[in-house]
Protein backbone atom coordinates (compact mmCIF):
# COMPACT_ATOMS: atom_id res chain seq x y z
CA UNK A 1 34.99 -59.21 -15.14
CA UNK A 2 34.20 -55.50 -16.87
CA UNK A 3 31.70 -53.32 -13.64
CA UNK A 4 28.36 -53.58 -14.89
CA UNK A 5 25.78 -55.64 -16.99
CA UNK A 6 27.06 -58.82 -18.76
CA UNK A 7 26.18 -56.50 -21.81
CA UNK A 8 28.33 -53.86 -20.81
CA UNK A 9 25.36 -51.51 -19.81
CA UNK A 10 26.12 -49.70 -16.43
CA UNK A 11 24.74 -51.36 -13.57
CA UNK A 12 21.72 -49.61 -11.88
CA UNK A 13 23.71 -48.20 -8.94
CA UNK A 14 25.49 -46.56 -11.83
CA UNK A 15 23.51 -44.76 -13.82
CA UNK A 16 23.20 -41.19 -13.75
CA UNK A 17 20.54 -39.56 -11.19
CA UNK A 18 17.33 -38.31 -13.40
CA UNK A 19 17.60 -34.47 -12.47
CA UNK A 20 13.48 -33.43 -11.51
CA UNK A 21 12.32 -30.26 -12.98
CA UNK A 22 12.21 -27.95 -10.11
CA UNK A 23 8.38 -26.87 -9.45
CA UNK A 24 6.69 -24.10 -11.43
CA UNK A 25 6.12 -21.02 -8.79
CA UNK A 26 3.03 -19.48 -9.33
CA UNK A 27 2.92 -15.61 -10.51
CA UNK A 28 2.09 -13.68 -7.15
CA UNK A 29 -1.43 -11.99 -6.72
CA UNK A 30 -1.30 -8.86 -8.07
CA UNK A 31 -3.15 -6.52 -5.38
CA UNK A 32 -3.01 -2.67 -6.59
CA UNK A 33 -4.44 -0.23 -3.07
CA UNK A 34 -5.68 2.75 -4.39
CA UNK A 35 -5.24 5.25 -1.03
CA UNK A 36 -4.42 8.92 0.30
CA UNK A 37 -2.38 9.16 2.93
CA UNK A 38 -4.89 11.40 5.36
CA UNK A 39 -7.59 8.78 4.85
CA UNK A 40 -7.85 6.92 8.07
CA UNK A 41 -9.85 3.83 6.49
CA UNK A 42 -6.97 4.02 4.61
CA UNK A 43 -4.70 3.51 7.17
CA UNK A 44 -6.57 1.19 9.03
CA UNK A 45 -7.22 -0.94 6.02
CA UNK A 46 -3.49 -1.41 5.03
CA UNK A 47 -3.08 -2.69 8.81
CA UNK A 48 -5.87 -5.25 7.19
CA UNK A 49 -4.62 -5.85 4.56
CA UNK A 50 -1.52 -7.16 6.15
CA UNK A 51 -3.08 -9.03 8.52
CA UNK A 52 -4.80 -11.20 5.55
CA UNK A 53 -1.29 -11.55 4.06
CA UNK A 54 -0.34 -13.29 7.11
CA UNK A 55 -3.50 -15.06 6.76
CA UNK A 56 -2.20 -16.17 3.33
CA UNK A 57 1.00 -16.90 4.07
CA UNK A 58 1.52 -20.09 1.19
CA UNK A 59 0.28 -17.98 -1.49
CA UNK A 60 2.47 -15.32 -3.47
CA UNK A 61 1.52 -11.69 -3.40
CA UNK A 62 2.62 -8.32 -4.32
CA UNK A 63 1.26 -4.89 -3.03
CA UNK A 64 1.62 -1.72 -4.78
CA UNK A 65 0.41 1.10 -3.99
CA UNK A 66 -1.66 3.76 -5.96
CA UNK A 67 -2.03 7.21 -5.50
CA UNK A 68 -5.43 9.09 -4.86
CA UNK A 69 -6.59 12.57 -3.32
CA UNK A 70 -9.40 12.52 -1.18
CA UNK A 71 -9.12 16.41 -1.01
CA UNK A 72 -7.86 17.38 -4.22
CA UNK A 73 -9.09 20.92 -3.21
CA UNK A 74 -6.84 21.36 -0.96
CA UNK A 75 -3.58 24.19 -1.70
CA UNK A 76 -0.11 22.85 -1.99
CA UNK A 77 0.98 23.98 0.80
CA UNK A 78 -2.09 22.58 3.36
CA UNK A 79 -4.62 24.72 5.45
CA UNK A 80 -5.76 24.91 8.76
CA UNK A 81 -7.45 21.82 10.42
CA UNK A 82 -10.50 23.54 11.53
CA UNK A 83 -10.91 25.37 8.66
CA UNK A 84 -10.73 22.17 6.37
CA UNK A 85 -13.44 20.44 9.25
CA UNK A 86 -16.24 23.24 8.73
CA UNK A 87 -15.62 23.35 4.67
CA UNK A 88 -16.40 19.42 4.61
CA UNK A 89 -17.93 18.16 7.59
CA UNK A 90 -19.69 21.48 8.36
CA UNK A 91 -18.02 21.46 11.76
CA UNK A 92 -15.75 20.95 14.37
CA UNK A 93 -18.39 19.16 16.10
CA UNK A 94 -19.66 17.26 13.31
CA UNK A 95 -16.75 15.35 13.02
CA UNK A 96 -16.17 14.64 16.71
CA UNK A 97 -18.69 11.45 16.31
CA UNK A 98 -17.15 10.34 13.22
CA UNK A 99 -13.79 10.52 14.88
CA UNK A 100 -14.74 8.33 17.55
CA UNK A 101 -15.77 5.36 15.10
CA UNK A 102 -12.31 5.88 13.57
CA UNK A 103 -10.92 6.46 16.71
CA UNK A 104 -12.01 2.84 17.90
CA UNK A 105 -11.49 1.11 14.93
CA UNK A 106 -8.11 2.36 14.52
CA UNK A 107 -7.38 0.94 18.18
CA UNK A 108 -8.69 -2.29 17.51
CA UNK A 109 -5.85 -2.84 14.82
CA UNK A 110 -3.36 -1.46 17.81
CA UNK A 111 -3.28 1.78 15.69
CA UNK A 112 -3.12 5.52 17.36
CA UNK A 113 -5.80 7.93 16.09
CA UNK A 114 -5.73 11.09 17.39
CA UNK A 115 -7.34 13.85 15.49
CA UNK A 116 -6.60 16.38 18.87
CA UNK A 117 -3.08 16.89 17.90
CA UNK A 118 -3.97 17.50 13.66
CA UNK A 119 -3.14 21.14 13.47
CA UNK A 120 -2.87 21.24 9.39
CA UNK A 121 -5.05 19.27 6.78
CA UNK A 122 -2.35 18.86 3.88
CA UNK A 123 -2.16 18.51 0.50
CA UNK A 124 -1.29 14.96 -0.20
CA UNK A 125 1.16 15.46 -3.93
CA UNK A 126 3.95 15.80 -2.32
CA UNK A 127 3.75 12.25 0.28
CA UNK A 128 2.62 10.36 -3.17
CA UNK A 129 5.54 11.77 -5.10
CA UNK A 130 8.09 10.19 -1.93
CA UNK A 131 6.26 6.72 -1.93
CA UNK A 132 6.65 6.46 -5.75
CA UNK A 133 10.75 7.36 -5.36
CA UNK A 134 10.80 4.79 -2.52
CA UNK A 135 10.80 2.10 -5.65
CA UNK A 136 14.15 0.61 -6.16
CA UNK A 137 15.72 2.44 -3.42
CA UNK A 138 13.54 1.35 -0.15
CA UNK A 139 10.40 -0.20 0.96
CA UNK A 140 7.04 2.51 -0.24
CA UNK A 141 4.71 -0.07 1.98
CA UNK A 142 7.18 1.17 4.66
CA UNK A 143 7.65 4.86 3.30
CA UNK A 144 3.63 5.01 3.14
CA UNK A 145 3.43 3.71 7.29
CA UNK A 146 5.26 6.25 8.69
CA UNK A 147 3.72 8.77 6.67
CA UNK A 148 0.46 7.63 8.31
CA UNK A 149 1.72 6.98 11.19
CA UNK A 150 3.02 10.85 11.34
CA UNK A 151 -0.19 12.25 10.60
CA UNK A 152 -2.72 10.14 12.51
CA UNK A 153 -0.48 9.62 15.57
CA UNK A 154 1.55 12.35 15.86
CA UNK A 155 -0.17 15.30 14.01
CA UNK A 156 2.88 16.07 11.55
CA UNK A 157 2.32 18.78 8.83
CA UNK A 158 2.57 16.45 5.85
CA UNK A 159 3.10 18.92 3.12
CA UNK A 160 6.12 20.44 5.58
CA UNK A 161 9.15 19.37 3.14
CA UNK A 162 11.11 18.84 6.38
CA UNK A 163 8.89 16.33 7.53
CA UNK A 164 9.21 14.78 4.01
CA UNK A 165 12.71 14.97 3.65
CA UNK A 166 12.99 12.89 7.36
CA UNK A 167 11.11 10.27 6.37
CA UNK A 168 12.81 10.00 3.72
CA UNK A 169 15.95 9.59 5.72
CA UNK A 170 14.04 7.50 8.46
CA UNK A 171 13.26 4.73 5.42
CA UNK A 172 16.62 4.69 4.15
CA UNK A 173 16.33 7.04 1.31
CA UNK A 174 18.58 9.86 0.30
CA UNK A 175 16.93 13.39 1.72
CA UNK A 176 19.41 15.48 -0.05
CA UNK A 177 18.54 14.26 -3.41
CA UNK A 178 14.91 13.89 -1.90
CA UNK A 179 14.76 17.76 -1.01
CA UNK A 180 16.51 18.63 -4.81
CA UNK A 181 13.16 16.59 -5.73
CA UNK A 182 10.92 17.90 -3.79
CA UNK A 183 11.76 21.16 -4.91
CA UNK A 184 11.03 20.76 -8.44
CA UNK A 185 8.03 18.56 -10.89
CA UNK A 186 8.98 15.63 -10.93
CA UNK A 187 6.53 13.15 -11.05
CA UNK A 188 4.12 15.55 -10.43
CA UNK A 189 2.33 14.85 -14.01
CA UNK A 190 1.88 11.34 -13.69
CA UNK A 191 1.12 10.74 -10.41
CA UNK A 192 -1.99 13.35 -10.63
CA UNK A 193 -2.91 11.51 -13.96
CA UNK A 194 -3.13 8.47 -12.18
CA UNK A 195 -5.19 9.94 -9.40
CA UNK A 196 -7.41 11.49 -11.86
CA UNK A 197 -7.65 8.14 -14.02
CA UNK A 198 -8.86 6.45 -10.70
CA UNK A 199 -11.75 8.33 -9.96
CA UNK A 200 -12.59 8.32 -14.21
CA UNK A 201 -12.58 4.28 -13.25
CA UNK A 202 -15.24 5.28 -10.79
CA UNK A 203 -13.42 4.63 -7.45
CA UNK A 204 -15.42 7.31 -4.93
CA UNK A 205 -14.09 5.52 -1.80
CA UNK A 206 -10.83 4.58 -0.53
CA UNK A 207 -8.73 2.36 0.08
CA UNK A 208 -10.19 0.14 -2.99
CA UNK A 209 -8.07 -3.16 -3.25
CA UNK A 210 -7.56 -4.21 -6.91
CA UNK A 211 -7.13 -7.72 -7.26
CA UNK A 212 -5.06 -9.19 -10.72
CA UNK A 213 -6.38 -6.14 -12.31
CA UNK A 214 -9.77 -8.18 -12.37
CA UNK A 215 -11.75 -7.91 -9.23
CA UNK A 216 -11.91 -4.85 -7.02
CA UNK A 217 -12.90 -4.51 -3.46
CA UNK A 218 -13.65 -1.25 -1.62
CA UNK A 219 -13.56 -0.31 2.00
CA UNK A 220 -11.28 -1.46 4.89
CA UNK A 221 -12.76 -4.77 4.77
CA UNK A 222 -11.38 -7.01 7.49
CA UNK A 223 -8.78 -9.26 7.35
CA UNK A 224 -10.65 -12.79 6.22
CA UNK A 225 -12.97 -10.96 3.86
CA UNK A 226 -9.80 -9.88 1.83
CA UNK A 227 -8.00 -12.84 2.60
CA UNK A 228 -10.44 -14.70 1.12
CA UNK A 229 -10.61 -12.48 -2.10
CA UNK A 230 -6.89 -13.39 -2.50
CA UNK A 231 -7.36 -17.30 -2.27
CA UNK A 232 -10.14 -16.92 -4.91
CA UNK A 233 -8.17 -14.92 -7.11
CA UNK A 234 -5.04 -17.68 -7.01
CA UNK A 235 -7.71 -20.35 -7.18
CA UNK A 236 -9.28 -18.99 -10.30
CA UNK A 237 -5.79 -18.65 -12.10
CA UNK A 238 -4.47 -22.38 -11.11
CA UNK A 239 -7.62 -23.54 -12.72
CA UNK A 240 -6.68 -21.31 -15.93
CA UNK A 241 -3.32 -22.82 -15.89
CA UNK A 242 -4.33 -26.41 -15.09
């Protein structure tokens, strides 16, 4: 007798396995972080930030982030800490209880402030021109840390090309072609247009955390409070795609 039906028709055993459409993986969460470098609720709020992605951990994000210069005053080539205190603070002193808010705050996201060993208030171009190179060639989230962590922890001159150039090397980035870079304009156009265009959009304080382009949250808000915002924002586009 012929395998199979009476008919002829393959028996079940035989019949070829139905292949299931693999699931549909939802777009990540678009979060843009509009941020200088020498802001320290900057730096504490990326810490945040990640802590809410970890919070967050079955939904899909990506983080990019934006330039912005909370001292656009400031020369190319940086000025003297005390002297940038007294222009905006009015003084040394004036400071000193702000920097122990930041101080603690920073510490509670196991993060080193120490404003004692800032010797030079830079200009911030330069570090924004190095995290937008990092793209394709190493990690900016990573490029942007140890910039921070340089400056806050450490007290490193951050418009000192040789500091540049090192991190560079440090994230896995070429510093030779870095330096050639450094040395000329690239970049420079576009990445001051898009600091500009952020405070035309109204941002005054950073970091602001741009959600899908849609929803915007500023301050270093903790952890839940933007982990929250991200779960709303995937939420609100299942329901579009439902």
């Amino acid at each position: 007798m012929a395998d199979g039906l009476a008919d002829g028709s393959p028996a079940a055993s035989e019949m070829p396995a139905r292949v299931q459409p693999a699931p549909v993986q939802p777009a990540p969460v678009h979060v843009d972080v509009v941020s200088d470098v020498v802001c320290p609720w900057c730096y504490i709020g990326k810490h945040r930030l990640e802590r809410a992605l970890a919070l967050t951990p079955n939904t899909p994000v990506e983080v990019e982030y934006r330039p912005y210069f909370l001292n656009p005053w400031i020369p190319r080539e940086g000025i003297d800490r005390k002297t940038y205190l007294e222009t905006k603070f009015g003084s040394v002193e004036r400071y000193a209880a702000i920097a122990e808010r930041v101080a603690a705050a920073a510490a509670a996201e196991g993060l080193v402030y120490a404003p004692d060993k800032m010797s030079r208030q830079p200009n911030t171009l330069d570090c924004h021109r190095l995290i937008r190179w990092a793209h394709g060639t190493a990690d900016p989230a990573r490029v942007k840390q140890r910039l921070m962590d340089l400056y806050f922890a450490q007290g490193a001159d951050l418009s000192d090309r040789n500091v540049l150039v090192q991190v560079a090397r440090d994230c896995g980035m070429d510093g030779d072609l870095v330096r050639r870079r450094l040395g000329g304009n690239d970049d420079v156009e576009p990445i001051e247009s898009e600091a500009n265009a952020a405070k035309d959009a109204g941002i005054e304080g950073v970091p602001t955390f741009i959600f899908d382009s849609s929803f915007a949250i500023s301050g270093a808000q903790p952890p839940d409070y933007l982990a929250a915002a991200i779960t709303r924002i995937a939420g609100q586009r299942a329901k579009m795609t439902a």
